[in-house]
Protein backbone atom coordinates (compact mmCIF):
# COMPACT_ATOMS: atom_id res chain seq x y z
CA UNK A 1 0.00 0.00 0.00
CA UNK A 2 2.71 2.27 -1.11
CA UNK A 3 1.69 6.12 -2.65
CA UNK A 4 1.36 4.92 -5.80
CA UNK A 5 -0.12 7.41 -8.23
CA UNK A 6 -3.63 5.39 -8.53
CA UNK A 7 -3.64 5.33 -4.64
CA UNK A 8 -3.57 9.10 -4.36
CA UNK A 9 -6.25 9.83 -7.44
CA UNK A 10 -8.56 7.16 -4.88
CA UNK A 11 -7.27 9.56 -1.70
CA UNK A 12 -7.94 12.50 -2.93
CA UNK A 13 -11.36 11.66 -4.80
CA UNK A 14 -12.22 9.94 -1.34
CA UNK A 15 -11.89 12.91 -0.05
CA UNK A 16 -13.63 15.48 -2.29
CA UNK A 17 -16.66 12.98 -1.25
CA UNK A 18 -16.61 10.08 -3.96
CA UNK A 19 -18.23 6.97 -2.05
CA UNK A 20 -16.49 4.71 -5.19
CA UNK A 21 -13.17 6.36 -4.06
CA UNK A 22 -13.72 5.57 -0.47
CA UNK A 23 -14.71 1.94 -1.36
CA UNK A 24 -11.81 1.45 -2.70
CA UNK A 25 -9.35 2.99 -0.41
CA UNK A 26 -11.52 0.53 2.52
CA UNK A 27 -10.97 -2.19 0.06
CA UNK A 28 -7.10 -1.72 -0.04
CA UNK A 29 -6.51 -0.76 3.71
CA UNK A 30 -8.89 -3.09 5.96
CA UNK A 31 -6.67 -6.39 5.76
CA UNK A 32 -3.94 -4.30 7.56
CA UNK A 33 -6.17 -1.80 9.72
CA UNK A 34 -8.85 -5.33 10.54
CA UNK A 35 -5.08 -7.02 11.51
CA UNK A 36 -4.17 -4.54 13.89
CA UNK A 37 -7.04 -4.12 15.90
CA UNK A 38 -7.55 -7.62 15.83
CA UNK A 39 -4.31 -7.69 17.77
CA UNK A 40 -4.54 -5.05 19.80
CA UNK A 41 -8.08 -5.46 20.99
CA UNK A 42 -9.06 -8.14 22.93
CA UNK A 43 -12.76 -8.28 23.12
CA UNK A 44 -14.13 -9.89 19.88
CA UNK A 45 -17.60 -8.08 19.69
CA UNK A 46 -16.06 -4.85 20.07
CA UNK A 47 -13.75 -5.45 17.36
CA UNK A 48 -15.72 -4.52 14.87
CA UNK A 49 -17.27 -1.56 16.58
CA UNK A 50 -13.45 -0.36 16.40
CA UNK A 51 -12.59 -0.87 12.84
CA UNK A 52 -16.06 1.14 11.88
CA UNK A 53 -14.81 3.98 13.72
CA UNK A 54 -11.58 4.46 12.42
CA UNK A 55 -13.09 4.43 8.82
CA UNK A 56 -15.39 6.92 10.18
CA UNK A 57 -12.22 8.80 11.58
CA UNK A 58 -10.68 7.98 8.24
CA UNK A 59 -13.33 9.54 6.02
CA UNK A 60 -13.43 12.81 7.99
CA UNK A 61 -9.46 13.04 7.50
CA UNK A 62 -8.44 12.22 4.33
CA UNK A 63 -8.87 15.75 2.99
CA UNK A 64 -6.05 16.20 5.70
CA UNK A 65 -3.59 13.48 4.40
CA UNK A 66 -0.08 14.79 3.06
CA UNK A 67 0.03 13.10 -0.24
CA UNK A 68 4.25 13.79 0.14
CA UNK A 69 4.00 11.62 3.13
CA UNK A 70 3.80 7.77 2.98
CA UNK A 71 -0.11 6.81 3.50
CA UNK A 72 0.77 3.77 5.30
CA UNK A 73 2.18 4.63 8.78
CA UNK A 74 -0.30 7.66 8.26
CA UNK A 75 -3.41 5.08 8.98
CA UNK A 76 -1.88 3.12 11.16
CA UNK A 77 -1.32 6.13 13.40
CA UNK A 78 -5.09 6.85 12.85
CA UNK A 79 -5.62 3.05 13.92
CA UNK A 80 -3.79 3.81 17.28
CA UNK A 81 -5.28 6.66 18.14
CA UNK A 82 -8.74 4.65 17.44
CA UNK A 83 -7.74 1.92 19.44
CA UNK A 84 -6.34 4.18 22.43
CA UNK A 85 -9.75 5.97 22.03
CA UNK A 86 -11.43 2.85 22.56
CA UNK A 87 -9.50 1.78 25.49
CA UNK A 88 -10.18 4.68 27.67
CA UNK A 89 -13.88 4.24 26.90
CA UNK A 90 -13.68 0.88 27.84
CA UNK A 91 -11.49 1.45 30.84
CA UNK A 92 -13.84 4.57 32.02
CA UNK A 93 -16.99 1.65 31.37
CA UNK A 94 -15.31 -0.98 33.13
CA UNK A 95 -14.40 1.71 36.57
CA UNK A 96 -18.20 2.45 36.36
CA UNK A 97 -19.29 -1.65 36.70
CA UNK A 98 -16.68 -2.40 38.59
CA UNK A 99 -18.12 -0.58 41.69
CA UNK A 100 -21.57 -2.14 40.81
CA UNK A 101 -19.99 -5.20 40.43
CA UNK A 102 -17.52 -7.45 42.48
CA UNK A 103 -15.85 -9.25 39.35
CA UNK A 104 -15.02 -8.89 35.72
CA UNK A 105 -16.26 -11.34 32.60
CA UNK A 106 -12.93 -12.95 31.50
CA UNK A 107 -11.47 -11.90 27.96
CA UNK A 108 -11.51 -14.49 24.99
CA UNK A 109 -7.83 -14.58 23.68
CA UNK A 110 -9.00 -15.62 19.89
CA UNK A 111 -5.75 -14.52 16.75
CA UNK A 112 -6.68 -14.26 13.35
CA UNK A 113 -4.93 -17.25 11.40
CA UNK A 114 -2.88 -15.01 9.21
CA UNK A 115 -1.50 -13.55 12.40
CA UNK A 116 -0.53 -16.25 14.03
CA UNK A 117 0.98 -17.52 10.58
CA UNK A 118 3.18 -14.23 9.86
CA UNK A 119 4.29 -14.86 14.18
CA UNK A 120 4.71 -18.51 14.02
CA UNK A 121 4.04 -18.94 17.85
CA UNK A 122 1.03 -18.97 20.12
CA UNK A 123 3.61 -18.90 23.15
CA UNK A 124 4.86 -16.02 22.35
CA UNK A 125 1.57 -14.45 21.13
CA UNK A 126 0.57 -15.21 24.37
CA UNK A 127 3.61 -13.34 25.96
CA UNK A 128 2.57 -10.81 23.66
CA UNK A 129 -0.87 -10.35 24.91
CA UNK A 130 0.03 -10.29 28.14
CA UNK A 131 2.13 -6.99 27.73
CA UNK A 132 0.95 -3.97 28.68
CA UNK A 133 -0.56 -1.89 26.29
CA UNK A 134 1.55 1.08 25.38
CA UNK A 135 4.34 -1.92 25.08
CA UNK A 136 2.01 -3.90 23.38
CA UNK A 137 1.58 -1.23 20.26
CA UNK A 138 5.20 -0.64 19.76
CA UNK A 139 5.83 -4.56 19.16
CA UNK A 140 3.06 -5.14 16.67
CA UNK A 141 3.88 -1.49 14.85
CA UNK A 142 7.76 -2.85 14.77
CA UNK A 143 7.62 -6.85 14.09
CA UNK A 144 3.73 -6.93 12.63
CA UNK A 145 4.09 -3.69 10.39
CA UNK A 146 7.89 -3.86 10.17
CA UNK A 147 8.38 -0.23 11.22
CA UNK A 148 11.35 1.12 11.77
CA UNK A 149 12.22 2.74 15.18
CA UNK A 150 11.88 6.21 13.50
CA UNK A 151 8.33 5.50 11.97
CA UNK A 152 6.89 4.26 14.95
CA UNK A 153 8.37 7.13 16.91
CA UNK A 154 5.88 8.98 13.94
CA UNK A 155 3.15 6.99 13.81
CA UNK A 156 2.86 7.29 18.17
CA UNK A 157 3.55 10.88 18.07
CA UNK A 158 6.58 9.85 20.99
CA UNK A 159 9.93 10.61 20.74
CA UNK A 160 12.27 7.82 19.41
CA UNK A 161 13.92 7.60 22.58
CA UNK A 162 10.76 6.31 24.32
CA UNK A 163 10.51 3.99 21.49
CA UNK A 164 13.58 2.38 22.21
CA UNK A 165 12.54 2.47 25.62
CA UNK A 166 9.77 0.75 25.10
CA UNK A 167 10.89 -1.85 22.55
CA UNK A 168 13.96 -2.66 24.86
CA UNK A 169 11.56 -3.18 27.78
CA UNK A 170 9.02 -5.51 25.87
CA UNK A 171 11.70 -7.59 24.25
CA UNK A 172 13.39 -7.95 27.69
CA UNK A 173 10.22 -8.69 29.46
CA UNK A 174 9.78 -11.49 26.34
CA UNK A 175 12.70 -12.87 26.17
CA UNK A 176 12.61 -13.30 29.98
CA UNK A 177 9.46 -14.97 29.59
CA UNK A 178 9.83 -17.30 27.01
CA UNK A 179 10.86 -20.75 27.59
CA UNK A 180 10.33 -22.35 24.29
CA UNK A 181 11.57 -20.15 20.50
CA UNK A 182 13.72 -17.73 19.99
CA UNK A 183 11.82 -16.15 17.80
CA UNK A 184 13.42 -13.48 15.26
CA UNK A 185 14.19 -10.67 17.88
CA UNK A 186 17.40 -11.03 16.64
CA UNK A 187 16.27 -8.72 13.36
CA UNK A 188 16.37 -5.76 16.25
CA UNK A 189 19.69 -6.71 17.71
CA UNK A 190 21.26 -6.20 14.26
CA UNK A 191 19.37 -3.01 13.64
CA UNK A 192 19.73 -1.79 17.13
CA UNK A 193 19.31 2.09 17.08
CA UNK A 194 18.19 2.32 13.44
């Protein structure tokens, strides 16, 4: 989903209000945008509540998109603002039954197929899951997406220092977790810093 020249024409007739346009910019972006919230967002009937706003959000800003700037890491940056949207809803509805309530339903853990196929390993998926959030995002932006350090720095609107940060502290937390692959961190050891 590079800028290619037919990509923009779709963009920007999306965006001067052509439904056709828009179909086909949904058509080309929901494998990756359904991928990452899929990931990111636990509960399976909200799921789709998520992806239907962010093409909401996504139809009210494509007539601010850069076309000199890559389209890509632009919606996935609208993704994670979506999703981060979503969570503090969620959180601020869970506070409000928790004190009517004494315990919470338990979360269904459920990957899409192609997911687990492009991680290989439902241990470290797992592992994965179990990270917090904001650490979470910056491992499925850099090994899902294959961001660099500097993109996702972009895409979270953080400095790359805190990505770095962050990375360092979910790879340590993995690797101190995981008893059974060593999965290919090693891609970050040799690109440490880039």
């Amino acid at each position: 989903m590079e800028n290619n020249p037919e990509l923009l024409e779709l963009i920007s007739r999306a965006a001067a209000g052509s439904r056709k346009a828009f179909a086909d910019v949904y058509d080309l972006t929901y494998r990756d945008v359904c991928q990452t919230v899929h990931f990111l967002v636990n509960d399976m009937a909200d799921r789709d509540d998520v992806v239907q706003e962010i093409y909401i959000q996504l139809y009210k800003s494509l007539s601010r998109f850069d076309p000199n700037r890559p389209f890509r890491p632009w919606l996935i940056g609208l993704v994670m603002r979506q999703v981060s949207a979503y969570r503090t809803k969620r959180w601020m509805s869970f506070q409000l039954l928790a004190r009517e309530r004494k315990h919470a339903s338990e979360v269904q853990h459920d990957f899409a197929p192609d997911l687990v196929d492009k991680l290989d390993n439902r241990h470290l998926l797992q592992k994965i899951d179990g990270l917090p959030f904001r650490l979470k995002q910056i491992i499925v932006l850099r090994y899902l997406h294959d961001y660099s350090q500097d993109e996702v720095a972009s895409i979270l609107g953080v400095p790359l220092g805190t990505v770095k940060s962050r990375l360092h502290s979910a790879l340590k937390r993995l690797r101190r977790n995981q008893q059974t692959s060593t999965y290919a961190w090693g891609k970050e050891n040799s690109q440490h810093g880039h």
